[in-house]
PDB file of N, CA and C in Angstrom:
ATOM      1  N   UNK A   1     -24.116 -45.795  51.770  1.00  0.00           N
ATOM      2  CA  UNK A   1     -25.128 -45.867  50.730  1.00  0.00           C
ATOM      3  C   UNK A   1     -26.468 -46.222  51.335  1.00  0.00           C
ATOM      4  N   UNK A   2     -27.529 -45.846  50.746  1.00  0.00           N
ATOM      5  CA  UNK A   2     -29.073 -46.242  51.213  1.00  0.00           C
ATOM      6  C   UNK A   2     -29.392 -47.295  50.718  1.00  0.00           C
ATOM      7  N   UNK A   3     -30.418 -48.179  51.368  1.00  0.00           N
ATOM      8  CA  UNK A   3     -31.022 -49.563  51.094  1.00  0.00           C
ATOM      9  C   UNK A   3     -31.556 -49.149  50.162  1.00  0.00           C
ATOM     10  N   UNK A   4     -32.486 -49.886  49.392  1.00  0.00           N
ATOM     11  CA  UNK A   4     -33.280 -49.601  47.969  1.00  0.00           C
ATOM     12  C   UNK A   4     -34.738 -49.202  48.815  1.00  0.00           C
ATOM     13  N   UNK A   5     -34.877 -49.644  50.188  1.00  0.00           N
ATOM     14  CA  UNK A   5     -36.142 -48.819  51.183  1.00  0.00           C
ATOM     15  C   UNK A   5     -36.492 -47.786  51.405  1.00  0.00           C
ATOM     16  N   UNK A   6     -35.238 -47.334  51.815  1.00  0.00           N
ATOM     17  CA  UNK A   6     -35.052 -45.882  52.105  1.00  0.00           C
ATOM     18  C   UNK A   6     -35.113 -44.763  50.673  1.00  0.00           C
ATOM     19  N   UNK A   7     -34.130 -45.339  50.189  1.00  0.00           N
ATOM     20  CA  UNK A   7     -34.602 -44.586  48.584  1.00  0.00           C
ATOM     21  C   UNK A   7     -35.660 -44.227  48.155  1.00  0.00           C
ATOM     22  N   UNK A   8     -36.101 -45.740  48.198  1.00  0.00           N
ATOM     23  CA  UNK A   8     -37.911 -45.235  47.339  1.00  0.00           C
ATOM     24  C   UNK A   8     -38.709 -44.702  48.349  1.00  0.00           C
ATOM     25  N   UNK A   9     -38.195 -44.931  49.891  1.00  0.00           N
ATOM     26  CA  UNK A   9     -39.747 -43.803  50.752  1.00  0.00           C
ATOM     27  C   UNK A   9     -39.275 -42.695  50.512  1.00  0.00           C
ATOM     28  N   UNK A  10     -37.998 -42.155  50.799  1.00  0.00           N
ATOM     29  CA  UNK A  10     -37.726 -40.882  50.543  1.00  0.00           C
ATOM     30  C   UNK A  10     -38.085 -40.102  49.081  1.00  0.00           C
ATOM     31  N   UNK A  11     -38.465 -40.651  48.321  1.00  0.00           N
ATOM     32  CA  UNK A  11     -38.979 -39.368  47.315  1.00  0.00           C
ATOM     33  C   UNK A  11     -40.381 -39.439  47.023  1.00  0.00           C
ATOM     34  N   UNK A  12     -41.082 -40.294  47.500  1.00  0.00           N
ATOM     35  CA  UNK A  12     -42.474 -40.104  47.682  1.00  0.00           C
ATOM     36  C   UNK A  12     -42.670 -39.266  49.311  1.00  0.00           C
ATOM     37  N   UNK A  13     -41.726 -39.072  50.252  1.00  0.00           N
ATOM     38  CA  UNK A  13     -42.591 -38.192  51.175  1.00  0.00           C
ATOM     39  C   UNK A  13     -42.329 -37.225  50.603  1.00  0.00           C
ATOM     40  N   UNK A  14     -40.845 -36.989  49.755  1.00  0.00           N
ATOM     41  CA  UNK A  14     -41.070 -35.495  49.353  1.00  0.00           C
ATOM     42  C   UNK A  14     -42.158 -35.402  48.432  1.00  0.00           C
ATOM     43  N   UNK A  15     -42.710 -36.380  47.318  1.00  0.00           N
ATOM     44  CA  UNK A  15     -43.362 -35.643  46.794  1.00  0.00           C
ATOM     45  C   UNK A  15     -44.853 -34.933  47.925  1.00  0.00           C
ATOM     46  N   UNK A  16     -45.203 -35.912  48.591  1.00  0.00           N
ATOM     47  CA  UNK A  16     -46.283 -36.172  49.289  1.00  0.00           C
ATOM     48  C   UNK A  16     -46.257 -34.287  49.853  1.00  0.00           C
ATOM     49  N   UNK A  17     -45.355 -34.486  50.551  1.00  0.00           N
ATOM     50  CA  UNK A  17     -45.041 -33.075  51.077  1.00  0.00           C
ATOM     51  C   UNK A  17     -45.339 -31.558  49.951  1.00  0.00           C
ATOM     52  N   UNK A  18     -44.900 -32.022  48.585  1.00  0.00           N
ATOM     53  CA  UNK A  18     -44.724 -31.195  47.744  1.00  0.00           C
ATOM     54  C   UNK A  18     -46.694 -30.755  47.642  1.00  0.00           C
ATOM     55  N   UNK A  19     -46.879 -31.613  47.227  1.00  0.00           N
ATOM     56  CA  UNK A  19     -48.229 -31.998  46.833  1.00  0.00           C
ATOM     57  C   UNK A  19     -48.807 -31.101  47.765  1.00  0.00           C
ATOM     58  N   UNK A  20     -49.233 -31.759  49.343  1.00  0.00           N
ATOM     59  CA  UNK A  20     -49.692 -30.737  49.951  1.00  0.00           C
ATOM     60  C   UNK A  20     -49.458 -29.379  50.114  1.00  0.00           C
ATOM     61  N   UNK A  21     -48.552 -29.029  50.141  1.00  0.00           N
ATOM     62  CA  UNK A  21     -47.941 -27.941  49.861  1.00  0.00           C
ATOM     63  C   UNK A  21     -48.495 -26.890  48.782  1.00  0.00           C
ATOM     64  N   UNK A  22     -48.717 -27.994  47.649  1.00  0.00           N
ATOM     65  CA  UNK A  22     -49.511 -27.066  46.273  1.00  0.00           C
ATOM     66  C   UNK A  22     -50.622 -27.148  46.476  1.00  0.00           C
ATOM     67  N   UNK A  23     -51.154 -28.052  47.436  1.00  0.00           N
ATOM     68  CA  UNK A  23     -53.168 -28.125  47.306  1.00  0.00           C
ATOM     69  C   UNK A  23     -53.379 -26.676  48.313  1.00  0.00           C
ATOM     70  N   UNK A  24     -52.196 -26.537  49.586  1.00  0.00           N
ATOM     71  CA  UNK A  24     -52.555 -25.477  50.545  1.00  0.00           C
ATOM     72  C   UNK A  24     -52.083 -24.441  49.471  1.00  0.00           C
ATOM     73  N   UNK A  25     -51.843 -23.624  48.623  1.00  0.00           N
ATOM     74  CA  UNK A  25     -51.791 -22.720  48.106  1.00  0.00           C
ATOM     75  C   UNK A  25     -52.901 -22.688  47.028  1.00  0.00           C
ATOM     76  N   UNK A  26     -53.153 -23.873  46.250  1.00  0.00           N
ATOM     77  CA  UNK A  26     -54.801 -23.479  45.489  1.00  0.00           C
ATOM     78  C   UNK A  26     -55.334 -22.842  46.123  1.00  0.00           C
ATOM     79  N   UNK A  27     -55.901 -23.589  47.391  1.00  0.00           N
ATOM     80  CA  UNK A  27     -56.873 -23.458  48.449  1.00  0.00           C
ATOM     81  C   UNK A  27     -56.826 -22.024  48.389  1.00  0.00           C
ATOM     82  N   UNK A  28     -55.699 -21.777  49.128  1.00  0.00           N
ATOM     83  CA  UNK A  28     -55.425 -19.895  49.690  1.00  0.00           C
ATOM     84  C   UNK A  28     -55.839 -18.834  48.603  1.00  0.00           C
ATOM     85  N   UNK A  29     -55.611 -18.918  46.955  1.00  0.00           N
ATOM     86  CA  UNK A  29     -55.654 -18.961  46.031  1.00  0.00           C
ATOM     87  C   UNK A  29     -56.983 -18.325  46.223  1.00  0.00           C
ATOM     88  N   UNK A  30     -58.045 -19.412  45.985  1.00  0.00           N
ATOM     89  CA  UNK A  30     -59.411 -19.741  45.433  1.00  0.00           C
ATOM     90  C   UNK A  30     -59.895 -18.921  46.516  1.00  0.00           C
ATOM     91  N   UNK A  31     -59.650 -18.546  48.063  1.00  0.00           N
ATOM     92  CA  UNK A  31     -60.002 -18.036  48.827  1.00  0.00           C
ATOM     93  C   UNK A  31     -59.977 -16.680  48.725  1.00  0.00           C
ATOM     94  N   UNK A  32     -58.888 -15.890  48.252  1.00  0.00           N
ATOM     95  CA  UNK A  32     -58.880 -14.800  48.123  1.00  0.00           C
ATOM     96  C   UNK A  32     -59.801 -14.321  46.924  1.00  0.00           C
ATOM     97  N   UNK A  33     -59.549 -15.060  45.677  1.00  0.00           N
ATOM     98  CA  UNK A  33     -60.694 -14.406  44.529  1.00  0.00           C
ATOM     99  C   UNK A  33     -62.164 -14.779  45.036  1.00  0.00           C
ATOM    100  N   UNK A  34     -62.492 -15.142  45.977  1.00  0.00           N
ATOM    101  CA  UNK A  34     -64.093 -14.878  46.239  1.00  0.00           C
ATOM    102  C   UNK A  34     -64.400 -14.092  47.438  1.00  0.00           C
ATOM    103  N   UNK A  35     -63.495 -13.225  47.755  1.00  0.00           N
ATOM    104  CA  UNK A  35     -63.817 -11.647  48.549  1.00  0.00           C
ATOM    105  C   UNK A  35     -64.268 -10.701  47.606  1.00  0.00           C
ATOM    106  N   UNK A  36     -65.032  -9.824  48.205  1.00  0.00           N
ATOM    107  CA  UNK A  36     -65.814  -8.766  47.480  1.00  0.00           C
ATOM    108  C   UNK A  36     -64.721  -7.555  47.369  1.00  0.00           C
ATOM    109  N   UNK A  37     -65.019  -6.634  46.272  1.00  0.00           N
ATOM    110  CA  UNK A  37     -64.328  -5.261  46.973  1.00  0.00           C
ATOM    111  C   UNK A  37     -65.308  -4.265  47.714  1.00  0.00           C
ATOM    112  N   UNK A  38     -64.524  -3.674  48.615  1.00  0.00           N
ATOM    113  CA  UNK A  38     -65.786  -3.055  49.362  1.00  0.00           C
ATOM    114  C   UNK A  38     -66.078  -2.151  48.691  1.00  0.00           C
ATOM    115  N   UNK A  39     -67.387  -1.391  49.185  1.00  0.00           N
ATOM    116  CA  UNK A  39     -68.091  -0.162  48.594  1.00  0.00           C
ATOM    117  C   UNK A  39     -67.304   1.039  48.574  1.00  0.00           C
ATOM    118  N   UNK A  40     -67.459   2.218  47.699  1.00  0.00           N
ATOM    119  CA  UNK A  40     -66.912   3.394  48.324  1.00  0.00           C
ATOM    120  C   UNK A  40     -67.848   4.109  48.897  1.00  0.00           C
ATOM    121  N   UNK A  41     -66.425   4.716  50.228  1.00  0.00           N
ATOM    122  CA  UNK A  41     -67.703   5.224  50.986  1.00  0.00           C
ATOM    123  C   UNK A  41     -67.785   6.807  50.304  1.00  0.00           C
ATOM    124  N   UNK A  42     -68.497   7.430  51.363  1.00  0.00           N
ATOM    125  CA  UNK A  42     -68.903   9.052  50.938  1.00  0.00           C
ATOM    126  C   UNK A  42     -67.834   9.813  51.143  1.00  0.00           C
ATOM    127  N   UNK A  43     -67.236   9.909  52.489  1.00  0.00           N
ATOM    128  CA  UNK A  43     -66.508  10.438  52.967  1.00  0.00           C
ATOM    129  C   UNK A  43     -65.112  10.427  51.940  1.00  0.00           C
ATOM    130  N   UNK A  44     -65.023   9.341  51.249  1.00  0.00           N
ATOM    131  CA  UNK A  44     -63.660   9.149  50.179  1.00  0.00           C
ATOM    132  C   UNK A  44     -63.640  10.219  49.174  1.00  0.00           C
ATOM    133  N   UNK A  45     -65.298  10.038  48.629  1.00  0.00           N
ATOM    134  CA  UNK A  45     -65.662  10.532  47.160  1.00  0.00           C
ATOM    135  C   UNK A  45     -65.789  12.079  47.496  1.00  0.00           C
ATOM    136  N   UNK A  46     -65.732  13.007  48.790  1.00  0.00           N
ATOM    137  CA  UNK A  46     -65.844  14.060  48.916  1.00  0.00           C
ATOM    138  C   UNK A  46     -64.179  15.126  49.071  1.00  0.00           C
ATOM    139  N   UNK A  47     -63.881  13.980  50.013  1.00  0.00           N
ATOM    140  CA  UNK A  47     -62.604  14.501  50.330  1.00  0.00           C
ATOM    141  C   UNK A  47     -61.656  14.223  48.594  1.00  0.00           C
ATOM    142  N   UNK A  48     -61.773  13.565  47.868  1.00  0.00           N
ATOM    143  CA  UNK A  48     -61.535  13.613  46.195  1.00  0.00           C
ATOM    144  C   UNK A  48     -62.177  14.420  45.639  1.00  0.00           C
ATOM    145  N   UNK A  49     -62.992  15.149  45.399  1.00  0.00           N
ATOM    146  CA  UNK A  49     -63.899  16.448  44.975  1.00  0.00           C
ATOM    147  C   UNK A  49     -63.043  17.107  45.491  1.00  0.00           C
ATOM    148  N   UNK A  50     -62.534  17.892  46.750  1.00  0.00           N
ATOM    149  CA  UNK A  50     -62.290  18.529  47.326  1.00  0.00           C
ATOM    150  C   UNK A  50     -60.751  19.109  47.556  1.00  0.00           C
ATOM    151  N   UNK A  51     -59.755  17.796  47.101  1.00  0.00           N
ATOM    152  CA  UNK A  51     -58.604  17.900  46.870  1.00  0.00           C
ATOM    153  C   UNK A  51     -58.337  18.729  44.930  1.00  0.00           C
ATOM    154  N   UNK A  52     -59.365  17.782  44.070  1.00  0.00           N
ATOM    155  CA  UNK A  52     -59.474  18.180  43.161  1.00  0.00           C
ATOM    156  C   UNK A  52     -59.305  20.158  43.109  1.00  0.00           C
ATOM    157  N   UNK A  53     -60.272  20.376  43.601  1.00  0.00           N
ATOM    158  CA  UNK A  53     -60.696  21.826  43.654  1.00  0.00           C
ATOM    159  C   UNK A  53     -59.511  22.515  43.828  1.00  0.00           C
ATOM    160  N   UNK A  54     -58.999  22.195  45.363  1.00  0.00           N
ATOM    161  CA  UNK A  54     -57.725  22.983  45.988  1.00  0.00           C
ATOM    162  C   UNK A  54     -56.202  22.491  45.315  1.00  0.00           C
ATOM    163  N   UNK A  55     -55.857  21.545  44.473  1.00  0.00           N
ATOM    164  CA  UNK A  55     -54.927  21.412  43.626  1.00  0.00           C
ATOM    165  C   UNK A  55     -54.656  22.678  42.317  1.00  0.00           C
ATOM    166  N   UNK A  56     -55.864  22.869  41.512  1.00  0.00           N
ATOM    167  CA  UNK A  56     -55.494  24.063  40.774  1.00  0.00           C
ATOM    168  C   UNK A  56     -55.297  25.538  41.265  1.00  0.00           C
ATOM    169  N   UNK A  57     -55.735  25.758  42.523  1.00  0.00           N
ATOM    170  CA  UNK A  57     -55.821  27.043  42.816  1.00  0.00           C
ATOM    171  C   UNK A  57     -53.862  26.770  42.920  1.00  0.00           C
ATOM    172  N   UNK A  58     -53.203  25.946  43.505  1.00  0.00           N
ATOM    173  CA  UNK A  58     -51.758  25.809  44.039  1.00  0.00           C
ATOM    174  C   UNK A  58     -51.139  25.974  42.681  1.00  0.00           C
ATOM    175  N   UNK A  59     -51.701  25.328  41.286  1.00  0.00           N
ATOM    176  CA  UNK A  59     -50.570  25.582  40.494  1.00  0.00           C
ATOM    177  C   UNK A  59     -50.966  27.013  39.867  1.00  0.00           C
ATOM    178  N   UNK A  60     -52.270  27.792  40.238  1.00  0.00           N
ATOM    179  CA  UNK A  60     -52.301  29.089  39.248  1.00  0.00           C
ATOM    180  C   UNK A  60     -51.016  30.008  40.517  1.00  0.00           C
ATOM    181  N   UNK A  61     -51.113  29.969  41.729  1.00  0.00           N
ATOM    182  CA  UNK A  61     -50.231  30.458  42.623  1.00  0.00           C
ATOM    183  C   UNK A  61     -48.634  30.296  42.231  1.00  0.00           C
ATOM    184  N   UNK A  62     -48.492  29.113  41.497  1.00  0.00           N
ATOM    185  CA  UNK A  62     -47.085  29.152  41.455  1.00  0.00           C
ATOM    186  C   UNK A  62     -46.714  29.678  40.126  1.00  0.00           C
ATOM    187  N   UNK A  63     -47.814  29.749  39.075  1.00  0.00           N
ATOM    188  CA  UNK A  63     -47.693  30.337  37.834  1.00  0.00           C
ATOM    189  C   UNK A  63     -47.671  31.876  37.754  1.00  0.00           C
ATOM    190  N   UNK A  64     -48.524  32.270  38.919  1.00  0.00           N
ATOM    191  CA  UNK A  64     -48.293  33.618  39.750  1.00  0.00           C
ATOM    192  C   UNK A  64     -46.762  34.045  39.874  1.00  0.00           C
ATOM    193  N   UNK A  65     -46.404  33.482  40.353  1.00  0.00           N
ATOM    194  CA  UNK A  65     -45.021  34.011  40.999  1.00  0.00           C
ATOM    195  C   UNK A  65     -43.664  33.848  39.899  1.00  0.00           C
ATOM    196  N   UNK A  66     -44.454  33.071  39.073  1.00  0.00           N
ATOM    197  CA  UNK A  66     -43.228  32.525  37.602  1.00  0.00           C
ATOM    198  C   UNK A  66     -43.615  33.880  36.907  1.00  0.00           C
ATOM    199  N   UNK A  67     -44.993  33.978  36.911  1.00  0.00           N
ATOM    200  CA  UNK A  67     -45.019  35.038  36.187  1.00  0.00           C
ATOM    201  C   UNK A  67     -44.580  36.407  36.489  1.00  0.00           C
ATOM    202  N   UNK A  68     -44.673  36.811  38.012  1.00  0.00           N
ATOM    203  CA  UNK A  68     -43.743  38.215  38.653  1.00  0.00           C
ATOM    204  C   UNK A  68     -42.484  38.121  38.127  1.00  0.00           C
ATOM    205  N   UNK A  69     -41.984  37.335  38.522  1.00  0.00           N
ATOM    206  CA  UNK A  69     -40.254  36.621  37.986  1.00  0.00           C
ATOM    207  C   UNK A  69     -39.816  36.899  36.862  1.00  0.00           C
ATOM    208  N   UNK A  70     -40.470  36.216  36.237  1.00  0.00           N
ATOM    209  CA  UNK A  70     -40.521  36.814  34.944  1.00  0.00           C
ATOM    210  C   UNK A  70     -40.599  38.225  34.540  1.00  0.00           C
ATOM    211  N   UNK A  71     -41.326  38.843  34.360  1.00  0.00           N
ATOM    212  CA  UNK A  71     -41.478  40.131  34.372  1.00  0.00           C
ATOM    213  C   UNK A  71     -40.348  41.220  35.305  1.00  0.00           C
ATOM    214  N   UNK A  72     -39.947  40.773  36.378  1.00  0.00           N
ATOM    215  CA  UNK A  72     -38.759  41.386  36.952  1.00  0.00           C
ATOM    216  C   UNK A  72     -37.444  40.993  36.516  1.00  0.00           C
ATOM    217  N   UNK A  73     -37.542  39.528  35.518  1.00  0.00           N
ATOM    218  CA  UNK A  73     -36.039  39.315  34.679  1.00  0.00           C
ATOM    219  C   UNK A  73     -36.124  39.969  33.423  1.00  0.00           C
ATOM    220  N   UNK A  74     -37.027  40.263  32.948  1.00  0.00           N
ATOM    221  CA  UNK A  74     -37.351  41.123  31.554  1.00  0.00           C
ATOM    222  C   UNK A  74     -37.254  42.231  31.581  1.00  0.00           C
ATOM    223  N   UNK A  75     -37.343  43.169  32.446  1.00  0.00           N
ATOM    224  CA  UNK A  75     -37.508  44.502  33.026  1.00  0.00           C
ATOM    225  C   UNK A  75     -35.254  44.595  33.085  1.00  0.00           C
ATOM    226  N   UNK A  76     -34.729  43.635  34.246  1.00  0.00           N
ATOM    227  CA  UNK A  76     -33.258  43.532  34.662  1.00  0.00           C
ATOM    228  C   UNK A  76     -32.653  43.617  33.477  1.00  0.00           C
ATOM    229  N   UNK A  77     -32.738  42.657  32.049  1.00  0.00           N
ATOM    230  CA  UNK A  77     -32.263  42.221  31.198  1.00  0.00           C
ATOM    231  C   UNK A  77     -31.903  43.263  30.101  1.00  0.00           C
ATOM    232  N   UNK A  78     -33.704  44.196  30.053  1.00  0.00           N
ATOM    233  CA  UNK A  78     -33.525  45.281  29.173  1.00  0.00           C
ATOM    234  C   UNK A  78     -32.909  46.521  29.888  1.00  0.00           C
ATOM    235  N   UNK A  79     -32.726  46.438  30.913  1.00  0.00           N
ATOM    236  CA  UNK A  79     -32.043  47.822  31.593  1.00  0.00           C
ATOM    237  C   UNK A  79     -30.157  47.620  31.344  1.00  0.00           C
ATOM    238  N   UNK A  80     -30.028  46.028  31.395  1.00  0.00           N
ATOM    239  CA  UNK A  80     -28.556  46.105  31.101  1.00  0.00           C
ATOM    240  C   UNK A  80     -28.302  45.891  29.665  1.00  0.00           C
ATOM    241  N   UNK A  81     -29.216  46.024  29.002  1.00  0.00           N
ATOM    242  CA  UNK A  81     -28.577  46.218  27.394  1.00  0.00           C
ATOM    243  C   UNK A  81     -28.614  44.951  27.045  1.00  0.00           C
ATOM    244  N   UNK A  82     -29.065  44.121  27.476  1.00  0.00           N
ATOM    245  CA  UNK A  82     -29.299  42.778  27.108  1.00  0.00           C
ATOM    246  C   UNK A  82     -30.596  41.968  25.994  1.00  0.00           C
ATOM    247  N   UNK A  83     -30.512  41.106  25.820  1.00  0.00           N
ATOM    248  CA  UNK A  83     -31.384  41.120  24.807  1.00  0.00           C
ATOM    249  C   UNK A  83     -32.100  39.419  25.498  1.00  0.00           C
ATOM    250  N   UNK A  84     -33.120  39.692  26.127  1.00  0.00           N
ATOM    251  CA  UNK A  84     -33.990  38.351  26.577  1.00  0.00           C
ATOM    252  C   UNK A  84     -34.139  36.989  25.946  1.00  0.00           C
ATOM    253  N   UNK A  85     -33.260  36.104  26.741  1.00  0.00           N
ATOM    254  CA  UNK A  85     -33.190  34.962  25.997  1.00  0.00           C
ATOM    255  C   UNK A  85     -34.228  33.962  27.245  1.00  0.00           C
ATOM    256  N   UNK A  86     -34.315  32.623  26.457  1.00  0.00           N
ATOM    257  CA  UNK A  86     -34.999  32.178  27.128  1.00  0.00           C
ATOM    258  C   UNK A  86     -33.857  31.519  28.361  1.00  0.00           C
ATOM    259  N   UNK A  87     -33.000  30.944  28.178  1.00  0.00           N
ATOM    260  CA  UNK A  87     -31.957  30.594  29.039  1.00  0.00           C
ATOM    261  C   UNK A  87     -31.908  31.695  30.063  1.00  0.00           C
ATOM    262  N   UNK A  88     -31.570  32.952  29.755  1.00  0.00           N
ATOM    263  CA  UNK A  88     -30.972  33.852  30.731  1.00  0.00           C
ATOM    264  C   UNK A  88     -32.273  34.072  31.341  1.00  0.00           C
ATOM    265  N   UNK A  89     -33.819  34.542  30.722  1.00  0.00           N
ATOM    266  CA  UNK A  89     -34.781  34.349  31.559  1.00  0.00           C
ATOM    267  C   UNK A  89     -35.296  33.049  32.670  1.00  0.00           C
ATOM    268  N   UNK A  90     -34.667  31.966  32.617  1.00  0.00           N
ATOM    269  CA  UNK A  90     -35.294  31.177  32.914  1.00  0.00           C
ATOM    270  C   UNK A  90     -34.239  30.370  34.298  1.00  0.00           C
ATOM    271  N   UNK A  91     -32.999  30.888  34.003  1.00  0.00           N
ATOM    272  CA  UNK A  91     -31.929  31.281  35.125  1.00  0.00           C
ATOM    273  C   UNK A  91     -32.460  32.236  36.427  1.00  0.00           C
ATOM    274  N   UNK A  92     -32.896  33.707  35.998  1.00  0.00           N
ATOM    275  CA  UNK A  92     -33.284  34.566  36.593  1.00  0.00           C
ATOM    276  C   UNK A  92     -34.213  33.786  37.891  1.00  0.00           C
ATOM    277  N   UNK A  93     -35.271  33.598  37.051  1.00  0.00           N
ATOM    278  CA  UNK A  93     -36.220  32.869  37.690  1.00  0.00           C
ATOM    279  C   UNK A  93     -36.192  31.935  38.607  1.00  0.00           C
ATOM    280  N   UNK A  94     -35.270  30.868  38.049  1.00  0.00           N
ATOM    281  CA  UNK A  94     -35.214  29.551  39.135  1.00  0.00           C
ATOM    282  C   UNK A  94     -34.175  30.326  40.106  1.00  0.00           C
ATOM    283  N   UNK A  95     -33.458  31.419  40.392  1.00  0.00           N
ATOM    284  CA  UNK A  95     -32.384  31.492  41.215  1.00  0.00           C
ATOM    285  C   UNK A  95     -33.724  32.128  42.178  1.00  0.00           C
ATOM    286  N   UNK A  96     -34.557  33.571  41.518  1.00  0.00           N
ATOM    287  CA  UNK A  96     -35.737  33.819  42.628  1.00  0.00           C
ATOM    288  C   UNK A  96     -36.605  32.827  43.435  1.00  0.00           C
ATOM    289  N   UNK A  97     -36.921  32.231  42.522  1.00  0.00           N
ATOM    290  CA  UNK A  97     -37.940  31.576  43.247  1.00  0.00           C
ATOM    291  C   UNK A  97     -37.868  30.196  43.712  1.00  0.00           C
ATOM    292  N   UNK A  98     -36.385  29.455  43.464  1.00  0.00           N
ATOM    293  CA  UNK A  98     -35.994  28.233  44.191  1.00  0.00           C
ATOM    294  C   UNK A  98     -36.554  27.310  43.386  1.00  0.00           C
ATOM    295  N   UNK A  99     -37.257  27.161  42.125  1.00  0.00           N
ATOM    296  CA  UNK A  99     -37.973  26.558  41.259  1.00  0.00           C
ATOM    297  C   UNK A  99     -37.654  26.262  40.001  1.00  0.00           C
ATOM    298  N   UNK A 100     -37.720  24.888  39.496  1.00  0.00           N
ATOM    299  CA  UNK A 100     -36.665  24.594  38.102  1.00  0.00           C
ATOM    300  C   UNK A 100     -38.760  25.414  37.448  1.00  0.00           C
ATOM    301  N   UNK A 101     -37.797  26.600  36.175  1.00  0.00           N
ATOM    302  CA  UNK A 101     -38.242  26.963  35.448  1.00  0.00           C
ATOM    303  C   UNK A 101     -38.384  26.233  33.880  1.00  0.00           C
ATOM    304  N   UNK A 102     -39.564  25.811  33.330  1.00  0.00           N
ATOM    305  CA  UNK A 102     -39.523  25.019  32.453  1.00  0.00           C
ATOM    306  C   UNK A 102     -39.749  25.598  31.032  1.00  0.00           C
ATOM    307  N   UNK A 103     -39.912  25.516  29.880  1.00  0.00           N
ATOM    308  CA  UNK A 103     -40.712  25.158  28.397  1.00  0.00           C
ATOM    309  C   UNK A 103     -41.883  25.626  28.852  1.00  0.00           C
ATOM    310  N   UNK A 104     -42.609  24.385  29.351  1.00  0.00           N
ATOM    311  CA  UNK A 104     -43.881  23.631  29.627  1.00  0.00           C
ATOM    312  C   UNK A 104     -44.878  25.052  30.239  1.00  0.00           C
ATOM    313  N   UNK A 105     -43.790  25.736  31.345  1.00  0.00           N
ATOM    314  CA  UNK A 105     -44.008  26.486  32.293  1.00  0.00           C
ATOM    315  C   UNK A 105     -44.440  27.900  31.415  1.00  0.00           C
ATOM    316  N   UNK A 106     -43.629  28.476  30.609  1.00  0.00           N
ATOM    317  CA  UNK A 106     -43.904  29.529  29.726  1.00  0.00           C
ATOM    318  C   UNK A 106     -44.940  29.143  29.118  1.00  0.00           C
ATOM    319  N   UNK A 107     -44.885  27.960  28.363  1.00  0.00           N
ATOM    320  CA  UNK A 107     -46.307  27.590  27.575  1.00  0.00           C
ATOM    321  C   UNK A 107     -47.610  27.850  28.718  1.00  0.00           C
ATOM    322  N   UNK A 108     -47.747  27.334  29.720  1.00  0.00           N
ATOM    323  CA  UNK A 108     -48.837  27.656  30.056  1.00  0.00           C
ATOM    324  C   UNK A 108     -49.292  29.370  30.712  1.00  0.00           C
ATOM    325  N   UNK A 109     -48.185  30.015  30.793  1.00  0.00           N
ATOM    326  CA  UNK A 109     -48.167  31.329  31.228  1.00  0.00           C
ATOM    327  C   UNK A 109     -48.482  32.055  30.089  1.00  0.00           C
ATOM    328  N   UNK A 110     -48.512  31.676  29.268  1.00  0.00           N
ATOM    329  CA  UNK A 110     -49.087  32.187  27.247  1.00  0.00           C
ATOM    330  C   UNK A 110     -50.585  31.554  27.503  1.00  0.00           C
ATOM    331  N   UNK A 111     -50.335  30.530  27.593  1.00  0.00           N
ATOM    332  CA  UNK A 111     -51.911  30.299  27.378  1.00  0.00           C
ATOM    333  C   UNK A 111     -53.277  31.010  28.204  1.00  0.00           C
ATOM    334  N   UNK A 112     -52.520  31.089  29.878  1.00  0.00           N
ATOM    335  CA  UNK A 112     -53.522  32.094  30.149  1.00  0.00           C
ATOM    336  C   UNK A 112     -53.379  33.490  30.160  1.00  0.00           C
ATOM    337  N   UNK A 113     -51.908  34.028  29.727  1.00  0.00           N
ATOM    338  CA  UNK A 113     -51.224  35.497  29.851  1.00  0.00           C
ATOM    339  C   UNK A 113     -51.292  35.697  28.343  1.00  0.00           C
ATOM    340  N   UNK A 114     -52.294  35.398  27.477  1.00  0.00           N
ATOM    341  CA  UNK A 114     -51.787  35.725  26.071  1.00  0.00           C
ATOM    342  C   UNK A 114     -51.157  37.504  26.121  1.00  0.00           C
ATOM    343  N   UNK A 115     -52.111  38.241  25.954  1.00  0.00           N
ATOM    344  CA  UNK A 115     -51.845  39.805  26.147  1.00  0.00           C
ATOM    345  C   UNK A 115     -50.931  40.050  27.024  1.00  0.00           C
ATOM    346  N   UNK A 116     -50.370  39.238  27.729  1.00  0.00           N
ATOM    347  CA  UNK A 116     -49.424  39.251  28.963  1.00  0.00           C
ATOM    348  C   UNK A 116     -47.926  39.362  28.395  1.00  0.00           C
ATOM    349  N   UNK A 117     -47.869  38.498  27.736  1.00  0.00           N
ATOM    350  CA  UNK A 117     -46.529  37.959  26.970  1.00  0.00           C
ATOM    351  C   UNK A 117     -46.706  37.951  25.617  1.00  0.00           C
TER     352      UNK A 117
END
């Protein structure tokens, strides 16, 4: 068993310990919220312009090729007496072109293919 000495120093160093412990993390704390954020530079804000630009040309390219696909499963479908569903079109497609064919995907091939489709 411990003396009644030992007892009572031992939970004041822990607190003591604790304590410092929480003043070194204010500290660290208070240190970080008074850094600035840095500026942006040019070089960021161009190369973002620039990605912008070359992102849509990639999805009209792949709407390109949904759309050949298409048109060569519609063409297959009516030659075998079949009657164009969206399932069986949309099978066709993802087996050509390695690409899950969507909804989303037709919708936007209407929106710029109106006379198309």
């Amino acid at each position: 068993m411990r003396s009644s000495s030992e007892a009572s120093s031992s939970p004041s160093c822990r607190s003591k310990k604790h304590n410092n412990l929480s003043s070194n993390l204010v500290s660290s704390d208070s240190d970080s919220l008074d850094t600035k954020t840095p500026e942006k530079s040019l070089e960021l804000t161009r190369r973002t312009r620039n990605r912008d630009v070359a992102f849509p040309c990639r999805r009209y390219e792949i709407l390109g090729e949904y759309f050949a696909r298409l048109d060569c499963s519609i063409r297959l479908l009516r030659r075998k007496g079949m009657t164009p569903s969206f399932a069986k079109i949309s099978h066709t497609i993802e087996s050509l072109t390695d690409r899950r064919f969507t909804l989303g995907h037709l919708a936007q091939l209407k929106f710029l293919l109106p006379e198309a489709i």
